[in-house]
Protein backbone atom coordinates (compact mmCIF):
# COMPACT_ATOMS: atom_id res chain seq x y z
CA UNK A 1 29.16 113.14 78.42
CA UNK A 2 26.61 115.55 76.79
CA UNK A 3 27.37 117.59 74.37
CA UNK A 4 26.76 121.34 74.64
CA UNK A 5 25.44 123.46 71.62
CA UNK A 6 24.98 126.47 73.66
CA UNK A 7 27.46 127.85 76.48
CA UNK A 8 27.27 130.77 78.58
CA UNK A 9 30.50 132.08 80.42
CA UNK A 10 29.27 134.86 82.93
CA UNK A 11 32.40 138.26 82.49
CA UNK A 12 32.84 140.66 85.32
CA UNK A 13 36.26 141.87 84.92
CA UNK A 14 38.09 139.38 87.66
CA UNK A 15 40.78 136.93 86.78
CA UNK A 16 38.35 134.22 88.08
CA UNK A 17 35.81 135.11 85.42
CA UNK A 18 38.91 135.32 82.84
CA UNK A 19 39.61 131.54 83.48
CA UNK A 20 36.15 130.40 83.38
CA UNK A 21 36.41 132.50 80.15
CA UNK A 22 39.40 129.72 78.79
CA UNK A 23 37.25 126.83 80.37
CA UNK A 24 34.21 127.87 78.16
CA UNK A 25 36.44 128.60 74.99
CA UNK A 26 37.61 125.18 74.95
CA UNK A 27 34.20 123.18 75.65
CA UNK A 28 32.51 125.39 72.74
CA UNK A 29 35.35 124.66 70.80
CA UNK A 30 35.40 121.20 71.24
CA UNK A 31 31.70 121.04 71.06
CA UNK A 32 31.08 123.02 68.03
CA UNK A 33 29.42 124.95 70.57
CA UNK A 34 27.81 128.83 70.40
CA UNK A 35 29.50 130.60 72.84
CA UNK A 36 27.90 133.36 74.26
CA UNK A 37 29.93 135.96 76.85
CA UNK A 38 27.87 137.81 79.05
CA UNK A 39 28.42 140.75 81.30
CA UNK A 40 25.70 142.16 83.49
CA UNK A 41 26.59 145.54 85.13
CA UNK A 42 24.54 145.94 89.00
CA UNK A 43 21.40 148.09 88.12
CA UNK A 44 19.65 147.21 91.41
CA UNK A 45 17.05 149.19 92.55
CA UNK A 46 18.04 152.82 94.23
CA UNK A 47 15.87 154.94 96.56
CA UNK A 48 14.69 157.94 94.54
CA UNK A 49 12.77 160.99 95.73
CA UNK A 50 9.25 159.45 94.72
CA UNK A 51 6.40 158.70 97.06
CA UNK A 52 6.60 154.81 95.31
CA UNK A 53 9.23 154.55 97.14
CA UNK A 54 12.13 152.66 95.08
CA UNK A 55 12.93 153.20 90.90
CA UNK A 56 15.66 152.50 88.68
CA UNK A 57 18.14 155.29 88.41
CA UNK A 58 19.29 157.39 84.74
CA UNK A 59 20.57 154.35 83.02
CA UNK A 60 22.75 156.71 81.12
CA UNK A 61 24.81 156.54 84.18
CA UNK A 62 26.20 153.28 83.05
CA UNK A 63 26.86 154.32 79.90
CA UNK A 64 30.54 154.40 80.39
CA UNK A 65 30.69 150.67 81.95
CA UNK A 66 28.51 149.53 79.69
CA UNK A 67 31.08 150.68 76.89
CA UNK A 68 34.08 149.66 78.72
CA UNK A 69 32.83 145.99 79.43
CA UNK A 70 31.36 145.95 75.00
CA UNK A 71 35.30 146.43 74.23
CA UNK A 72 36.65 144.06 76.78
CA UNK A 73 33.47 141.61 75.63
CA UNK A 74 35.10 142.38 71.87
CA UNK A 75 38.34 141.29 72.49
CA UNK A 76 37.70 137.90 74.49
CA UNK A 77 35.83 137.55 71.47
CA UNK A 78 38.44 137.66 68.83
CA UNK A 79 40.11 135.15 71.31
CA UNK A 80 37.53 132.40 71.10
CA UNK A 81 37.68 132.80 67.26
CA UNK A 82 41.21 132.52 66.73
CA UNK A 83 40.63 129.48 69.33
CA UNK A 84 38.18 127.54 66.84
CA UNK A 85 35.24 128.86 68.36
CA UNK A 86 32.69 129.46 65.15
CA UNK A 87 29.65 131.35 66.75
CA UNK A 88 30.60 133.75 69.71
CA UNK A 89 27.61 136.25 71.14
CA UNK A 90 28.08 138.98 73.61
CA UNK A 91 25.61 141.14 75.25
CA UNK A 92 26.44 143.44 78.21
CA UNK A 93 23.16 144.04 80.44
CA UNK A 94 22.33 146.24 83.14
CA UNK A 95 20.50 144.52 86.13
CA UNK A 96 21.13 141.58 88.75
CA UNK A 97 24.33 139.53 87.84
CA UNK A 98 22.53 136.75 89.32
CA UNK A 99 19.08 136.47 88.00
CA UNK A 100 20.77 137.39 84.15
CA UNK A 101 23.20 134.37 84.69
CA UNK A 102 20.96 132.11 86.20
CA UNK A 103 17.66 132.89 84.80
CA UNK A 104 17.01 135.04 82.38
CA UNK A 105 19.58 134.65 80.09
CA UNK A 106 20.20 130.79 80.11
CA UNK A 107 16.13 130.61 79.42
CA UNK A 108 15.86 133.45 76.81
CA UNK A 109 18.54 132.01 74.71
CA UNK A 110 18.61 128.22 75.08
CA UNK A 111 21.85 127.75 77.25
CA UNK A 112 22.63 123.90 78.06
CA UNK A 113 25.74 124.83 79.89
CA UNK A 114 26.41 127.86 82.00
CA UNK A 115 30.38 128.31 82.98
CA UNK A 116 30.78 130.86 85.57
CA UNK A 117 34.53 131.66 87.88
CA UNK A 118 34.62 130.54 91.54
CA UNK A 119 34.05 133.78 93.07
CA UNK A 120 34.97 137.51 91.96
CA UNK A 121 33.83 139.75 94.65
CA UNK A 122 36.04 140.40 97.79
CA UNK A 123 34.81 138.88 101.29
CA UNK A 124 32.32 141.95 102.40
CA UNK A 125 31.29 141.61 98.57
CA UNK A 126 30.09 138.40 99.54
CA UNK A 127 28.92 138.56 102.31
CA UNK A 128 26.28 141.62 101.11
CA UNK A 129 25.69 140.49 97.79
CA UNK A 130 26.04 136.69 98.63
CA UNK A 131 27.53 134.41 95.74
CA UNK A 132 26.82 134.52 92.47
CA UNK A 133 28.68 131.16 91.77
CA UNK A 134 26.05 129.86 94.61
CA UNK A 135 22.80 131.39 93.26
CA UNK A 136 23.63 130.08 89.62
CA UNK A 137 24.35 126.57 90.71
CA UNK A 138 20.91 126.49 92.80
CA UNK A 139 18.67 128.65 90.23
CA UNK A 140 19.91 127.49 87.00
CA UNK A 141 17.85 125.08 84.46
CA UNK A 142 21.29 123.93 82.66
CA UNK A 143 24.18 122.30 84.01
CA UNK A 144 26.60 124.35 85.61
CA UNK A 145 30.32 124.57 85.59
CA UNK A 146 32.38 126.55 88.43
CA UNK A 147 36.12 126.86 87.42
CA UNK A 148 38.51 126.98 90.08
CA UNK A 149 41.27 125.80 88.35
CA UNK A 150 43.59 127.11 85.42
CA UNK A 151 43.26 126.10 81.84
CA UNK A 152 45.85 122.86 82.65
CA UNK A 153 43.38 121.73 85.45
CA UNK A 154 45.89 122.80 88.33
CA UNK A 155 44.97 124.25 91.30
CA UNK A 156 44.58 128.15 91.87
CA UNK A 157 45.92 130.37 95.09
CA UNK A 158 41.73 132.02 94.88
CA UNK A 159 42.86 134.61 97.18
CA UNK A 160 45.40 136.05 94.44
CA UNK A 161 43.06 135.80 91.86
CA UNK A 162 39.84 137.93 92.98
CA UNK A 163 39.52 141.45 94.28
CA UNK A 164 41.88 142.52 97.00
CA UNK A 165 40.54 142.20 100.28
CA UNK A 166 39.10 145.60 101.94
């Protein structure tokens, strides 16, 4: 098997993103991997006012989540470290979850291995948005992991671990 030296674990606040969290502590770990955690709060485009027709909204709207996600990012942090983790990065960035995981970031910052949770959105999330899990798998330039099991391999109820169903 390859060995990683660079491993992204996409954060959104679910518990599936909190187990592909474990997943990627342990391969950087045992790789002597960086381990970068990455959040990306939705900054799609909204309609304005404008005759242009579509522009990004006040980002200071988001300051909030931004600030919310930097502490949560902060303490999964100190958990990788105390896990043998040497090198952990976070960044929290406004934009398209999807693009940022599968794209952007992996490209900007030399990712070989991208970790990401099964799903984290409920159904109508889904269907609307369509899967992130999906879009990194198909889009992304590095191997791809998609945890759907807990940190002993066994199997997970996935409808008790994402967002309630509306």
């Amino acid at each position: 098997m390859s060995k990683y030296s660079n491993v992204l674990v996409g954060i959104d606040g679910s518990k599936q993103s909190e187990m592909a969290l474990n997943k990627a502590i342990s391969i950087a770990a045992q790789n002597g991997a960086i381990l970068s955690l990455l959040s990306v709060i939705n900054g799609e485009r909204f309609p304005n006012t404008s005759t242009v027709g579509y522009g990004f909204i006040d980002r200071s709207v988001y300051d909030s989540s931004v600030s919310e996600m930097e502490k949560k990012l902060a303490e999964y942090k100190k958990t990788a470290l105390a896990a043998g983790v040497k090198d952990v990065v976070t960044d929290v960035k406004i934009g398209n979850a999807k693009v940022e995981l599968g794209n952007d970031y992996p490209q900007d910052n030399d990712v070989d291995l991208i970790v990401v949770g099964a799903t984290g959105l409920n159904f109508i999330g889904r269907m609307i948005v369509g899967s992130t899990a999906a879009y990194v798998i198909r889009e992304s330039p590095c191997d791809v992991i998609v945890v759907k099991t807990d940190e002993n391999n066994q199997a997970v109820d996935l409808q008790k671990t994402t967002y309630p169903e509306i």
